[in-house]
Protein backbone atom coordinates (compact mmCIF):
# COMPACT_ATOMS: atom_id res chain seq x y z
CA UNK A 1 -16.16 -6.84 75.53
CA UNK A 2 -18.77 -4.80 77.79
CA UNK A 3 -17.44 -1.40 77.02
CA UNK A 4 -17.53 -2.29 73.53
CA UNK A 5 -21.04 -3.41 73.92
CA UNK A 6 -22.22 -0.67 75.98
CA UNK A 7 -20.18 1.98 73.61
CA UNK A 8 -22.19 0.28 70.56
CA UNK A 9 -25.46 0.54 71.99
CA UNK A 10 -24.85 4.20 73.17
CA UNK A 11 -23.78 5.34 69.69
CA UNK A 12 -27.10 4.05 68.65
CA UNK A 13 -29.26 5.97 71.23
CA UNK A 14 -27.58 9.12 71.71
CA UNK A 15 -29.80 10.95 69.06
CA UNK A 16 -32.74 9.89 71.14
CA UNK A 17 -31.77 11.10 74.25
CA UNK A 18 -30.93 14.89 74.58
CA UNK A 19 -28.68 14.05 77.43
CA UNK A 20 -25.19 13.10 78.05
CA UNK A 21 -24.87 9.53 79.53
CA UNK A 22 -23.03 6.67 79.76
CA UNK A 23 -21.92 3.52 81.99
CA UNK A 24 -19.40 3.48 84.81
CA UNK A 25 -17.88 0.41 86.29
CA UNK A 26 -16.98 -0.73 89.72
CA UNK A 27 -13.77 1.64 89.63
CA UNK A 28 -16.07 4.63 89.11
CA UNK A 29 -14.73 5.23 85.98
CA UNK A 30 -16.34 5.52 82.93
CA UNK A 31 -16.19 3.00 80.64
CA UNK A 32 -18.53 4.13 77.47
CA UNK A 33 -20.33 7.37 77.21
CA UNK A 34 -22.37 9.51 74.44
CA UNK A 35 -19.45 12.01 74.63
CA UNK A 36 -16.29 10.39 73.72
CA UNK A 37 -14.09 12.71 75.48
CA UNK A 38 -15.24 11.79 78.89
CA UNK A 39 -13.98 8.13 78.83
CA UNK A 40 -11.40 7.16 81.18
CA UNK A 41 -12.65 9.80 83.40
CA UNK A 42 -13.32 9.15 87.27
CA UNK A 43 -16.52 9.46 88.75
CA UNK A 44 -15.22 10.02 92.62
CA UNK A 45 -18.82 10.91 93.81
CA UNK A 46 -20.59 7.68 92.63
CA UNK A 47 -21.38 5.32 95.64
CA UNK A 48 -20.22 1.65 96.15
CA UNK A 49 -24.13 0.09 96.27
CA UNK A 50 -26.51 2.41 93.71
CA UNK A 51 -29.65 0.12 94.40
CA UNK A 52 -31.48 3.16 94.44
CA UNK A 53 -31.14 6.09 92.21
CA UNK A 54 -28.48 8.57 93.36
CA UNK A 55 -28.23 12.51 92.53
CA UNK A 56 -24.98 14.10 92.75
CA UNK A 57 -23.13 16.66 91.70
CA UNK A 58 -26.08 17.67 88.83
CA UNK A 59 -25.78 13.95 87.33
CA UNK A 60 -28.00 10.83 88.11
CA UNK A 61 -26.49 7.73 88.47
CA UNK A 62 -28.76 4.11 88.56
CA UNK A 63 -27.08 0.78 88.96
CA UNK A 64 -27.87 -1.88 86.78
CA UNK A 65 -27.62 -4.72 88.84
CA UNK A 66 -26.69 -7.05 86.27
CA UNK A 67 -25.46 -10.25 88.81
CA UNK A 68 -22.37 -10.65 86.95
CA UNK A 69 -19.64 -10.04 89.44
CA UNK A 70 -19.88 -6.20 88.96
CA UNK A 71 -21.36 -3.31 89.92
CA UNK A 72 -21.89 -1.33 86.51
CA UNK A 73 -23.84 2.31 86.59
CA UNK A 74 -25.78 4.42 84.43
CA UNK A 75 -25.05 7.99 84.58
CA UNK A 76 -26.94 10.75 83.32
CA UNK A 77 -26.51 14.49 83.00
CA UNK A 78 -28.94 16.76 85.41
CA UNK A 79 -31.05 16.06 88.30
CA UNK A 80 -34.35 16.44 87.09
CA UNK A 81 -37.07 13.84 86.68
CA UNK A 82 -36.45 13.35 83.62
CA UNK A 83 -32.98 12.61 83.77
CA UNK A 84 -34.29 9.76 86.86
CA UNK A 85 -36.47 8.94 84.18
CA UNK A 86 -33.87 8.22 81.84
CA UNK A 87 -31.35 6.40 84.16
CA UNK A 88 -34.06 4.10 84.89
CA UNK A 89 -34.66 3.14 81.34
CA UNK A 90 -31.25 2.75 80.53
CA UNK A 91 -30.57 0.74 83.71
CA UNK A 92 -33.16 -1.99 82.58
CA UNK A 93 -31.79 -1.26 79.21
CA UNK A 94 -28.43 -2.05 79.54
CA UNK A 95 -28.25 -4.46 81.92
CA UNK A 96 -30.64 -6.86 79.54
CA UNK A 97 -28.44 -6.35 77.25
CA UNK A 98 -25.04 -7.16 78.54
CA UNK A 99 -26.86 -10.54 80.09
CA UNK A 100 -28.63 -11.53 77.27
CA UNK A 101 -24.86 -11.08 75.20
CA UNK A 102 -23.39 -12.94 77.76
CA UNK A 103 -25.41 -15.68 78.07
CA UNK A 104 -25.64 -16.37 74.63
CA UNK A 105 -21.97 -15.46 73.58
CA UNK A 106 -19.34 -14.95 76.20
CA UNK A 107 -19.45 -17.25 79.27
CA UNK A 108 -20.40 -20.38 77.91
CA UNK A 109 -18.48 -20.36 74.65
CA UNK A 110 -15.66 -19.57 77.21
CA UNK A 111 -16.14 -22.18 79.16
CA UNK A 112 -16.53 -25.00 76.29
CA UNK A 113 -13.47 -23.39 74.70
CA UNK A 114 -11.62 -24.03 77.69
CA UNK A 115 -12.75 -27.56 78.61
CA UNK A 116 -12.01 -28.42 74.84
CA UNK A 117 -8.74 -26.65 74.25
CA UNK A 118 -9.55 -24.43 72.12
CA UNK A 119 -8.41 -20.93 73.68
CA UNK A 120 -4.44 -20.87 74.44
CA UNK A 121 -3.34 -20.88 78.74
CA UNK A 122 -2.46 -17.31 78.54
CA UNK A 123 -5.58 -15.67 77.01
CA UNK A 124 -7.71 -17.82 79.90
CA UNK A 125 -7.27 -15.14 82.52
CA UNK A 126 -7.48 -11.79 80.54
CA UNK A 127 -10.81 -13.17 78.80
CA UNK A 128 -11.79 -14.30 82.92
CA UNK A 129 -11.05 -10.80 83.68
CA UNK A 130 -12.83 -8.74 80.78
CA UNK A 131 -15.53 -11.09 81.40
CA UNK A 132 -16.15 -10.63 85.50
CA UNK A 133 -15.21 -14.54 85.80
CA UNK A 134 -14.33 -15.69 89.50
CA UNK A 135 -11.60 -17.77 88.47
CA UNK A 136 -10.55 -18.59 91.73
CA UNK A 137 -13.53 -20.86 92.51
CA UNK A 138 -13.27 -24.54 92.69
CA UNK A 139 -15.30 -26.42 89.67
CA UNK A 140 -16.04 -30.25 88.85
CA UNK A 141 -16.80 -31.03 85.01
CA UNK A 142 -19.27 -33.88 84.72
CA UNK A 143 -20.10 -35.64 81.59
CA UNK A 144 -23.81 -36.59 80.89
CA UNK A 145 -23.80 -39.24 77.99
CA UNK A 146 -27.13 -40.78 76.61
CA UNK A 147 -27.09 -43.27 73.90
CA UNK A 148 -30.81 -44.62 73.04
CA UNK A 149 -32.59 -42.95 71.10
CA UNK A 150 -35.03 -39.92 71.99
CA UNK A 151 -36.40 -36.98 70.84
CA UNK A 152 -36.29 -34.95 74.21
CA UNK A 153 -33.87 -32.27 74.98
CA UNK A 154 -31.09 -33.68 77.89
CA UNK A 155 -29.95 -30.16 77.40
CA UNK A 156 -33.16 -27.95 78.14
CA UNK A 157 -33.25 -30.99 81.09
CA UNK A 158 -29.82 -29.95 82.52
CA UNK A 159 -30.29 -26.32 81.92
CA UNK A 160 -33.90 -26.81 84.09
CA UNK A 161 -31.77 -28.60 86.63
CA UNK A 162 -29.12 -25.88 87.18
CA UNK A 163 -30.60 -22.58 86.13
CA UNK A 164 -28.40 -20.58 88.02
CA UNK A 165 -26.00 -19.44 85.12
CA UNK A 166 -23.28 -17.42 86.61
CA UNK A 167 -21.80 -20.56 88.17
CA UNK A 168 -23.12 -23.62 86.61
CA UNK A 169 -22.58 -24.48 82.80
CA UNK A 170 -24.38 -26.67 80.73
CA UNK A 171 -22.55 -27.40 77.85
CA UNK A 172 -23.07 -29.58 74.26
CA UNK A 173 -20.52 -31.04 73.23
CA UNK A 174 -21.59 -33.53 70.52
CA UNK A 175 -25.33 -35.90 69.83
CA UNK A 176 -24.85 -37.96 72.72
CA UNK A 177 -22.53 -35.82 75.39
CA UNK A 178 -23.29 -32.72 77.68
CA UNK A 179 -20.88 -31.30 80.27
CA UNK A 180 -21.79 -29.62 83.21
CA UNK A 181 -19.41 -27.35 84.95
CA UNK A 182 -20.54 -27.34 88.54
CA UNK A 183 -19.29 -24.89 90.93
CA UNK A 184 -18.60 -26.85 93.74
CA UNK A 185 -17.38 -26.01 97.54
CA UNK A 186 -13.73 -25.84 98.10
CA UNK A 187 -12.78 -29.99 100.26
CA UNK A 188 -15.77 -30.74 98.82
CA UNK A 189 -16.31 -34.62 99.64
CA UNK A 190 -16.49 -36.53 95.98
CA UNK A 191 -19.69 -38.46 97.71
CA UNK A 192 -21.36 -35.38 97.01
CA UNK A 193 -21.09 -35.02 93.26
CA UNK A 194 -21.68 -38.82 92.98
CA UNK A 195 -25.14 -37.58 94.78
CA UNK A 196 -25.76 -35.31 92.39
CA UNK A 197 -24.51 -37.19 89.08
CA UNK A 198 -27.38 -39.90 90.75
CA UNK A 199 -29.91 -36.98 91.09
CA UNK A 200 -29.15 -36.57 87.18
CA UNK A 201 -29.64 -39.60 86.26
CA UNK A 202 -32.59 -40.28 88.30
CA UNK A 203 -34.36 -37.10 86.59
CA UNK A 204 -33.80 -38.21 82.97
CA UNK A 205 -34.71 -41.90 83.26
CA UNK A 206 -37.31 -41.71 85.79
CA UNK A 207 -39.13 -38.39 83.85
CA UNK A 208 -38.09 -39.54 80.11
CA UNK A 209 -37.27 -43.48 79.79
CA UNK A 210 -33.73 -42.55 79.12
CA UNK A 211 -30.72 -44.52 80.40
CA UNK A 212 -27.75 -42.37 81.52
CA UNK A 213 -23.89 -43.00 81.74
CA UNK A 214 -22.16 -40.42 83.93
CA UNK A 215 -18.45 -39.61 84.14
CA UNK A 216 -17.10 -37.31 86.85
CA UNK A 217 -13.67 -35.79 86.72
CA UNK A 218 -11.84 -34.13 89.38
CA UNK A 219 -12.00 -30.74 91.42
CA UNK A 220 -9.96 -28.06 90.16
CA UNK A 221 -9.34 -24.56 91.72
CA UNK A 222 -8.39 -22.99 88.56
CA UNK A 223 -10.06 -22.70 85.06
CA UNK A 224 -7.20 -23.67 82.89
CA UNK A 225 -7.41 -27.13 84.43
CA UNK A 226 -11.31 -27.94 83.91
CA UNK A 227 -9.78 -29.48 80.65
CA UNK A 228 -8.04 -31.45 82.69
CA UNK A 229 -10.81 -32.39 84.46
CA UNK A 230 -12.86 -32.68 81.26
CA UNK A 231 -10.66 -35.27 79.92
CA UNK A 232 -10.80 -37.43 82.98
CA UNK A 233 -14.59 -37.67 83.05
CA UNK A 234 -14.26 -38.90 79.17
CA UNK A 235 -11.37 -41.53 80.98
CA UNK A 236 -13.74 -42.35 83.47
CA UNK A 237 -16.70 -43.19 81.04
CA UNK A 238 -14.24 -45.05 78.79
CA UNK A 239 -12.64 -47.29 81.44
CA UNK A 240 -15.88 -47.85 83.15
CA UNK A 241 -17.04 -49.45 79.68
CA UNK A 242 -14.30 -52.04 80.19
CA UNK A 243 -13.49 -52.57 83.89
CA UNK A 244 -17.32 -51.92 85.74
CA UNK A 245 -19.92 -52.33 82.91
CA UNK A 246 -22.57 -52.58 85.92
CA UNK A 247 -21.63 -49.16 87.08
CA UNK A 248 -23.55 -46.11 85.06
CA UNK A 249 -21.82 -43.38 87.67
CA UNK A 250 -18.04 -43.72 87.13
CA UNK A 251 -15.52 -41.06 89.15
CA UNK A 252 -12.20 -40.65 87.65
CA UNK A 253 -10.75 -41.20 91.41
CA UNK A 254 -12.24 -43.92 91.85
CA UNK A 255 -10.99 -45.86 88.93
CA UNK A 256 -7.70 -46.94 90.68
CA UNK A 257 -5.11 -48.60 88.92
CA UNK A 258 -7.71 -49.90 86.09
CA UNK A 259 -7.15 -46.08 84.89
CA UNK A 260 -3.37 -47.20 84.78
CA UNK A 261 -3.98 -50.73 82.86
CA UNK A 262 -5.99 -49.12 80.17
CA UNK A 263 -3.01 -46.45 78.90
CA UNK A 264 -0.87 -49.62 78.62
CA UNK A 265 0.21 -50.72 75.33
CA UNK A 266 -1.61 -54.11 74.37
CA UNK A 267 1.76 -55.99 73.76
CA UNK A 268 2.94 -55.06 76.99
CA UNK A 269 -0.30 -56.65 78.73
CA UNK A 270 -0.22 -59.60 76.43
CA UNK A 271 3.61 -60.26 77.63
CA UNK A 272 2.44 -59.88 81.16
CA UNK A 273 -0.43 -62.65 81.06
CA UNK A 274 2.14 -64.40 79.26
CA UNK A 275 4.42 -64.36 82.01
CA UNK A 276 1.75 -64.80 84.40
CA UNK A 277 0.50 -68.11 83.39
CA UNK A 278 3.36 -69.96 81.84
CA UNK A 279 1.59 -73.55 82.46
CA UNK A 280 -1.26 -72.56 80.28
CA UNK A 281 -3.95 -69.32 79.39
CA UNK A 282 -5.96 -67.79 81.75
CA UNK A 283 -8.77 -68.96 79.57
CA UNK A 284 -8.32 -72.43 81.28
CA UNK A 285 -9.79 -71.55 84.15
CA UNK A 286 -13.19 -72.16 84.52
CA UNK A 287 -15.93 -70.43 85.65
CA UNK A 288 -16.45 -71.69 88.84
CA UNK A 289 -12.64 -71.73 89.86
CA UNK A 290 -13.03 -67.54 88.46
CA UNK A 291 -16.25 -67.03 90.58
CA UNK A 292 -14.00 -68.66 93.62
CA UNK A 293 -11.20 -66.10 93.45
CA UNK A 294 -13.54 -62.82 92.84
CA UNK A 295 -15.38 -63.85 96.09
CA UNK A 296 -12.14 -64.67 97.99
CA UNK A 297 -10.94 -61.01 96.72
CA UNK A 298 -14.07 -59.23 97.73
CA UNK A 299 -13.62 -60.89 101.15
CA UNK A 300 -10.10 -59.65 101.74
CA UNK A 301 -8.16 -62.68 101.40
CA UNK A 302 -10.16 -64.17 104.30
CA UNK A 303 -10.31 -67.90 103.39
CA UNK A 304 -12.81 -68.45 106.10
CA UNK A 305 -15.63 -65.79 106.11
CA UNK A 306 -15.26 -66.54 101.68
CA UNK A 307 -16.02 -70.52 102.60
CA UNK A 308 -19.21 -68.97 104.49
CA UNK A 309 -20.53 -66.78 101.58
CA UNK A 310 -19.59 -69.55 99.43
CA UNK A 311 -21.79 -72.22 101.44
CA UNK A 312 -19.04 -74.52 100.91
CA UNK A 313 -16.52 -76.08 103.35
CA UNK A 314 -12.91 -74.23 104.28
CA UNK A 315 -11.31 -77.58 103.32
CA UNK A 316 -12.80 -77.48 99.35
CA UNK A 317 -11.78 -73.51 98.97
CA UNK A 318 -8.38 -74.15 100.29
CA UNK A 319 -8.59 -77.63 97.39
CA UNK A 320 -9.38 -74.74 95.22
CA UNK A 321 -6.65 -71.97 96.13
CA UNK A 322 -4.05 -74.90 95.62
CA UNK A 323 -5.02 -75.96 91.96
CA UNK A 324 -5.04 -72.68 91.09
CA UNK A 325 -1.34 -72.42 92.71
CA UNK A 326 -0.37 -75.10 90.47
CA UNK A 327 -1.92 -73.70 87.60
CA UNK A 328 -0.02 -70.19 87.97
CA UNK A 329 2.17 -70.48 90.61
CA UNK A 330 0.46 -67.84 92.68
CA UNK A 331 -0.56 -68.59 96.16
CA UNK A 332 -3.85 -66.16 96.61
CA UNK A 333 -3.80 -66.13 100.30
CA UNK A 334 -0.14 -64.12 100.01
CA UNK A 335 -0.79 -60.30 99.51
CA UNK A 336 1.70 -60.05 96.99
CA UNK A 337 1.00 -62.79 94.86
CA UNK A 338 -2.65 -62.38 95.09
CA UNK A 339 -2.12 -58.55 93.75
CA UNK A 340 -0.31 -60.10 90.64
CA UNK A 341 -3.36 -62.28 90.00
CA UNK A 342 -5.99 -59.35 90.68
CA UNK A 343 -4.21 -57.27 87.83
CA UNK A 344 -3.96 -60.32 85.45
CA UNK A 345 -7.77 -60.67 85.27
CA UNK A 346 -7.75 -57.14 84.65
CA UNK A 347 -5.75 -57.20 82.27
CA UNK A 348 -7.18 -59.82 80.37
CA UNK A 349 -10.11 -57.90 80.71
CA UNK A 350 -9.06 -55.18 78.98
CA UNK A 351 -7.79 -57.25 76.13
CA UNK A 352 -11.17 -58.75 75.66
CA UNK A 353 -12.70 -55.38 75.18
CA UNK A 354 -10.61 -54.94 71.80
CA UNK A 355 -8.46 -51.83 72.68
CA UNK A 356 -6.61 -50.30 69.82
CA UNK A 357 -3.95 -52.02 68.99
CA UNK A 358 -0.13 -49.91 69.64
């Protein structure tokens, strides 16, 4: 796309500069010029770091520096002032140009076509490569979603948040969800984009009143797979809705076998609590007898320290544990039985949040 670009803008200045130029890429070869018959050509002379303008050889050669993964350079014939003139001017030029194109067309409609599916697995890497892409570096897709109401810009919030735009992408993707692609460290620890998903939320409801649900997917090391990654931070907001409705940060690794319960079909989970509690529903067990076994769960199965956060004696809990054994047949202070139990409330659970129905 650049040497299109540059060979578009050159066909519209070359009657205003009495010169022959053009642009040369990192391979010193030239890429788009005002004479057509010097494309392809190799510029052996042309230094690898043209900070400064460089005379050689009776042409002038200025870099552009545009900060996108390459070193392009404007060359101009002679080795006057006015041909250092020229390069100069064309070097500002140009390189506004090709970042201003980017910006608005290239990278990030690459990016959202990739996280969406929209561009096929084999046209990923040529576009990376005609586009200067590092597509080697590891990336994290986090979804931003905000429901209530509002008439400030999330977006121009993100984009304030993460201006540097030849890594990080801030994305639309409908009224209530942005993505960010965040170029992350390689062993990154996943702590450290929950940090930063709290950062985000922090900003936008502390600064604007507005309350936040974040989803975080995985890291990938490739860019075919941030729609992968994508997809799992739409999971992770979806199964957070059902399984931890206190949460507002939800990571896709974190989700743990509730990601597993909620691709099951509903018949299959209503056969399981079936099986489960043969002597009657779960719905029989009352509040206080469900408020018993979460706390004996969070304490690991440890009937004493549960009695102490319970304020109640180790004699009534264990009264408790065996009613519920005759209820169901499940003794909670075995592993194995009290694993059956743990996914039965969970599954029931995800009944009551009205999946659809397959």
């Amino acid at each position: 796309m650049s040497n299109r670009l540059f060979q578009g803008v050159i066909h519209q200045m070359k009657d205003s500069v009495d010169r022959v130029f053009g642009v040369i890429d990192e391979n010193s070869t030239i890429i788009a010029c005002s004479e057509l018959s010097k494309i392809g050509e190799t510029v052996v002379s042309v230094p690898s770091n043209t900070g400064e303008t460089y005379i050689s050889g009776g042409m002038t050669f200025k870099g552009m520096g545009t900060n996108q993964g390459s070193n392009y350079i404007i060359f101009v014939e002679g080795d006057d002032l006015i041909a250092t003139k020229y390069a100069a001017i064309l070097a500002v030029s140009f390189a506004n140009i090709k970042f201003y194109y980017d910006e608005k067309y290239d990278r990030s409609n690459f990016i959202k076509n990739i996280i969406l599916d929209n561009i096929l697995p084999g046209d990923i890497y040529l576009k990376a490569r005609e586009l200067y892409f590092n597509g080697d570096a590891t990336r994290t897709v986090v979804l931003i979603r905000v429901l209530d109401n509002h008439d400030v810009s999330v977006y121009d919030i993100l984009q304030s948040l993460f201006p540097d735009k030849s890594k990080d992408f801030v994305i639309n993707i409908n009224e209530t969800d942005i993505a960010l692609v965040k170029e992350t460290k390689p062993g990154m620890d996943p702590k450290t984009i929950e940090k930063l998903a709290t950062t985000i939320a922090d900003t936008i409801s502390g600064e604007f009143y507005l309350h936040t649900y974040i989803g975080i997917g995985t890291t990938v090391s490739n860019l075919k797979d941030l729609a992968r990654s994508f997809k799992e931070a739409q999971t992770a907001l979806e199964v957070g809705k059902v399984f931890d409705t206190e949460k507002t940060i939800v990571s896709y690794e974190a989700l743990g076998i509730a990601r597993l319960i909620y691709q099951l079909p509903t018949t299959l989970c209503e056969t399981f609590l079936k099986e489960v509690f043969k002597l009657g529903s779960i719905e029989s067990l009352d509040q206080e007898t469900l408020f018993t076994i979460q706390r004996f769960f969070e304490n690991n199965l440890n009937v004493s320290e549960t009695s102490r956060k319970l304020f109640v004696h180790r004699n009534t809990l264990v009264y408790r544990l065996e009613k519920i054994k005759k209820f169901t047949g499940l003794d909670l202070r075995e592993f194995d039985h009290a694993i059956i139990f743990k996914i039965a409330l969970m599954v029931n659970k995800y009944l009551k949040s009205n999946p659809i129905k397959y």
